[in-house]
N, C-alpha and C. Protein backbone atom coordinates (compact mmCIF):
# COMPACT_ATOMS: atom_id res chain seq x y z
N UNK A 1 88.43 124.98 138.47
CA UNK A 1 87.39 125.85 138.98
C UNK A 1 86.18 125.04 139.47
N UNK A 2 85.45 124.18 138.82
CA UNK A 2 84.48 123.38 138.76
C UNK A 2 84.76 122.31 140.61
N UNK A 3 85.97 121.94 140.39
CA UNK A 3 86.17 121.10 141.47
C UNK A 3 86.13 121.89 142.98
N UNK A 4 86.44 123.48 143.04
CA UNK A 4 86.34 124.42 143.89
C UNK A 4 85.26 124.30 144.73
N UNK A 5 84.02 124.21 143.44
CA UNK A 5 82.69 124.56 144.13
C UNK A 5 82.22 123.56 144.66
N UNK A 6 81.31 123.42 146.10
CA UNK A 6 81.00 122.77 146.95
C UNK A 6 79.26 122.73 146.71
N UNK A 7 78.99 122.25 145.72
CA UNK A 7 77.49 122.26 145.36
C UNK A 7 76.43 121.32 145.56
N UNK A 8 75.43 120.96 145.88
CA UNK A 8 74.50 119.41 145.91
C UNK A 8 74.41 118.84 144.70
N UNK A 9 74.89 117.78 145.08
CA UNK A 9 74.97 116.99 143.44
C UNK A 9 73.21 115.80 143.47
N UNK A 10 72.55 116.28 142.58
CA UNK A 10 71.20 115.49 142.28
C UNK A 10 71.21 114.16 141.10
N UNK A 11 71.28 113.40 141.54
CA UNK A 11 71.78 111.87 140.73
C UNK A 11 70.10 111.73 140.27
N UNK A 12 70.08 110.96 139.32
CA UNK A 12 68.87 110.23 139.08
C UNK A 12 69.57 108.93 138.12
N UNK A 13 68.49 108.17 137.41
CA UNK A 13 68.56 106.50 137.16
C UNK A 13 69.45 106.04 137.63
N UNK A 14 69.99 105.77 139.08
CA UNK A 14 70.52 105.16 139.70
C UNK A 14 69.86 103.67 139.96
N UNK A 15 69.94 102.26 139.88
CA UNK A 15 70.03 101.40 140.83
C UNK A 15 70.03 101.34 141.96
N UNK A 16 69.65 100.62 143.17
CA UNK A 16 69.95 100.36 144.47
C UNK A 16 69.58 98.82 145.01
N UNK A 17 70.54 98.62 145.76
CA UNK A 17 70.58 97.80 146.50
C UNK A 17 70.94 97.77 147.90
N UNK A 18 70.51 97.25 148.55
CA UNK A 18 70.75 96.75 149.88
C UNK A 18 72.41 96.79 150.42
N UNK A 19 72.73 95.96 149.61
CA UNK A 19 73.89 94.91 149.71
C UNK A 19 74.86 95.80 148.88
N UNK A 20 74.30 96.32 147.62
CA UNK A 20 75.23 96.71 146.85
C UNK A 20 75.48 98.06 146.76
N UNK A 21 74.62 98.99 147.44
CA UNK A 21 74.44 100.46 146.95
C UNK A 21 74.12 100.87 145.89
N UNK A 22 74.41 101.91 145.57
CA UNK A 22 74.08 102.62 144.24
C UNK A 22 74.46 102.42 143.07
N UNK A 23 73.80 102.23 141.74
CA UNK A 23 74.49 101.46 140.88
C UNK A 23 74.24 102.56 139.55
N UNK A 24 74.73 102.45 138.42
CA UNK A 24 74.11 103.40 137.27
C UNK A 24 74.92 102.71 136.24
N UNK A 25 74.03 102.47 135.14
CA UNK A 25 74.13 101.54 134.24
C UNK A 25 75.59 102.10 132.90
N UNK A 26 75.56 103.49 133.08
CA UNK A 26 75.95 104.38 132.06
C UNK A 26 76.24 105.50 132.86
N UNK A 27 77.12 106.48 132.81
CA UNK A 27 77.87 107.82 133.09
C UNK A 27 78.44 107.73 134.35
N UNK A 28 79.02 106.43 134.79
CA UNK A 28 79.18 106.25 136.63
C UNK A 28 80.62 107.37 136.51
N UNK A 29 81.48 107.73 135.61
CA UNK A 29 82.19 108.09 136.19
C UNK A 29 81.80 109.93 136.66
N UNK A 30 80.92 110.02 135.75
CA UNK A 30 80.24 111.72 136.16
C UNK A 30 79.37 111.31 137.16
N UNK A 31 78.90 110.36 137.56
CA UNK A 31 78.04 110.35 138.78
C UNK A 31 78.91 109.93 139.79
N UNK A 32 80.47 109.55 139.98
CA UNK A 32 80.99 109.62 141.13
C UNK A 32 81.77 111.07 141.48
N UNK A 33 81.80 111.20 140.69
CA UNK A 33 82.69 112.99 140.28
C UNK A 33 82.04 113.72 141.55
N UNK A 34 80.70 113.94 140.89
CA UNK A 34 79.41 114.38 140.78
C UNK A 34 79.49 114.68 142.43
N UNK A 35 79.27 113.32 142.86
CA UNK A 35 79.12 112.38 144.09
C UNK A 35 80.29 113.17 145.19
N UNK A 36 81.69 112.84 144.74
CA UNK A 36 82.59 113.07 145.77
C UNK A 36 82.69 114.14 146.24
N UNK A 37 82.81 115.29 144.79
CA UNK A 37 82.88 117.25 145.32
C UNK A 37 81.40 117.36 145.74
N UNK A 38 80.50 116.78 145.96
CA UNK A 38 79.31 117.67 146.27
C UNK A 38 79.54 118.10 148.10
N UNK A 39 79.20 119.14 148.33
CA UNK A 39 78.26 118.77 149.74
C UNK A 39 77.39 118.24 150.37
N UNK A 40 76.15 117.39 149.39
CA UNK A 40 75.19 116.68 150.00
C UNK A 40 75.01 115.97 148.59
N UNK A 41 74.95 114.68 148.34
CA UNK A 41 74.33 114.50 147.59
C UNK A 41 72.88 113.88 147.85
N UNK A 42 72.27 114.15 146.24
CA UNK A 42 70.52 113.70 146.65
C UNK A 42 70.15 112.29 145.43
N UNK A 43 69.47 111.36 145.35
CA UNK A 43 69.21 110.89 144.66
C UNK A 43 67.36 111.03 144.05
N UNK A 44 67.27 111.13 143.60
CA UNK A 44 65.81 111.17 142.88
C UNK A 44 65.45 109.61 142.28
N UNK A 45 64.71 108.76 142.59
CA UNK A 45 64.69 107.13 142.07
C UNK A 45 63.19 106.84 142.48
N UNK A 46 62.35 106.28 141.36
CA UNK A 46 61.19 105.84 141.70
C UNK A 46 61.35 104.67 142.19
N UNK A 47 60.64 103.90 142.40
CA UNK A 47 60.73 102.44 143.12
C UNK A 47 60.75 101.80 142.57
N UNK A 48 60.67 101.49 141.42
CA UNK A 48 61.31 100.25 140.08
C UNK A 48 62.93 100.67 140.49
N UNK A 49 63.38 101.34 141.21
CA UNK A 49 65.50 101.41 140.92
C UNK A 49 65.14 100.43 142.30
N UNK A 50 64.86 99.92 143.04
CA UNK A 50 65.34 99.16 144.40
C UNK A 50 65.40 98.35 144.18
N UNK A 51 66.32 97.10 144.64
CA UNK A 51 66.34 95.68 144.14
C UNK A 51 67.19 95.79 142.77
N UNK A 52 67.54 96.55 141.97
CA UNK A 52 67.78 96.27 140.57
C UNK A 52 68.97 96.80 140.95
N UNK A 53 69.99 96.58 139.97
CA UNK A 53 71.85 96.57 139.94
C UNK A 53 72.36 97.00 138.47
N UNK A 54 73.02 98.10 138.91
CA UNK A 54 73.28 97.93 136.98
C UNK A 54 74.94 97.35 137.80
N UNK A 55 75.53 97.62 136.29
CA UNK A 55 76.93 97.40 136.32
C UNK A 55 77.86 98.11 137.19
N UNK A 56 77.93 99.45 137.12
CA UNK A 56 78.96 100.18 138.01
C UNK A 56 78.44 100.94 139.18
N UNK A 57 79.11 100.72 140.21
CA UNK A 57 79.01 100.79 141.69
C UNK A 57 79.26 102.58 141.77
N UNK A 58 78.50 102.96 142.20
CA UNK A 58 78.48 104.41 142.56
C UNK A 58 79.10 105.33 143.63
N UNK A 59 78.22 104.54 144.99
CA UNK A 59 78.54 105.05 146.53
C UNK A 59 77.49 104.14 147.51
N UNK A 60 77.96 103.92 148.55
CA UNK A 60 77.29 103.42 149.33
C UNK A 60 75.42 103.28 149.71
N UNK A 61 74.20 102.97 150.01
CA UNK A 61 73.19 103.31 150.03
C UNK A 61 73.19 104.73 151.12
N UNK A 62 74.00 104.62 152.12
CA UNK A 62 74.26 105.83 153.05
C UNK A 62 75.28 106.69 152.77
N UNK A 63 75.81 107.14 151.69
CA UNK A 63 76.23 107.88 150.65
C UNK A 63 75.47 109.19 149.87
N UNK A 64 74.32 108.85 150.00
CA UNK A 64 73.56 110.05 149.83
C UNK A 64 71.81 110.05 150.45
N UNK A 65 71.03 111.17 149.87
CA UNK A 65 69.78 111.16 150.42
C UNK A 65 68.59 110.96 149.10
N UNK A 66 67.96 110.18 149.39
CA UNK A 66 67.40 109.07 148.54
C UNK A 66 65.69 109.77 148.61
N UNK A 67 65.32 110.36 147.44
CA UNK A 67 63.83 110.30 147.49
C UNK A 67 63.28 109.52 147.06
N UNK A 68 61.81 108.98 146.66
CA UNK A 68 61.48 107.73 146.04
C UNK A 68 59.76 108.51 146.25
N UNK A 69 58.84 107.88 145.09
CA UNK A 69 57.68 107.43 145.36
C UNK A 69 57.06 106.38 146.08
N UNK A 70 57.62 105.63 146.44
CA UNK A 70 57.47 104.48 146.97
C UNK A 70 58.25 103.46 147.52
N UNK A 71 58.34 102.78 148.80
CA UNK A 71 59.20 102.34 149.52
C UNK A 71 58.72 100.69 149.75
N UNK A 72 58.60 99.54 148.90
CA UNK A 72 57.92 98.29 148.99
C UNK A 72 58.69 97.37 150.01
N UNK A 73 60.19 97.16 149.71
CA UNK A 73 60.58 96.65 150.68
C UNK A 73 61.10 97.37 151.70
N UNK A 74 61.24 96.63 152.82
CA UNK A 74 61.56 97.37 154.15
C UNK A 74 62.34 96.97 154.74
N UNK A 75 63.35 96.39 153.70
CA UNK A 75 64.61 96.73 154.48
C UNK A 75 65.55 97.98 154.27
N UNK A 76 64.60 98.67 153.03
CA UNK A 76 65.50 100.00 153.03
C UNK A 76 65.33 100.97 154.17
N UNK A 77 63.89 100.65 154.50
CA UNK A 77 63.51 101.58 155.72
C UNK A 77 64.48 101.97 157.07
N UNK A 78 65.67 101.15 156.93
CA UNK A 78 66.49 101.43 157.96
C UNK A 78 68.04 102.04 157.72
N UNK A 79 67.38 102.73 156.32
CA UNK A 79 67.90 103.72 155.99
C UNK A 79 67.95 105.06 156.35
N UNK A 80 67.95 106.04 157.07
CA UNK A 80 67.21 107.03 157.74
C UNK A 80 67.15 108.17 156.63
N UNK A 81 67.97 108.21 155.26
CA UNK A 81 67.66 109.41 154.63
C UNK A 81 67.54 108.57 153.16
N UNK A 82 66.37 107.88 153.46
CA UNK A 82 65.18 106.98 152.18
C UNK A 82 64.13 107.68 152.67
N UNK A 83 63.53 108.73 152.27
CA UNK A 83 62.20 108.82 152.16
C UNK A 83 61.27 109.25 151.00
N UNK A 84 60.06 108.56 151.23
CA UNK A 84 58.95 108.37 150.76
C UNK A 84 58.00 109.57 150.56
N UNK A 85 57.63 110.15 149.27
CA UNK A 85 57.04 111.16 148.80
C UNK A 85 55.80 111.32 148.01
């Protein structure tokens, strides 16, 4: 039933990287679940998650839509759905 529904999946303490994408230190396999059945996913990440890596690989940085308080480096900026709030 659960897998049916086509819902927005909202990630938070995610990691990110550049290079590496999305990372989460603990529950990656409910955050890819999460991830694959959604229709959009969103991430919620203050700006201490950029640059930092946990252990398990999530989804791509263009894999979902990324809010943040703050955007320091700029190479995420050429991300088009990283924005700054």
């Amino acid at each position: 039933m659960l897998a049916e529904l086509r819902m927005e999946a909202i990630l938070a303490e995610l990691d990110m990287d550049v290079k590496r994408g999305l990372h989460t230190p603990e529950k990656q396999r409910i955050a890819r679940y999460a991830a694959a059945h959604a229709r959009e996913t969103w991430v919620l990440a203050d700006s201490s998650k950029f640059g930092a890596v946990a252990a398990a690989s999530v989804l791509p940085l263009n894999g979902a839509r990324i809010v943040t308080d703050r955007l320091d480096d700029r190479r995420y900026s050429e991300y088009p759905d990283i924005k700054e709030v």
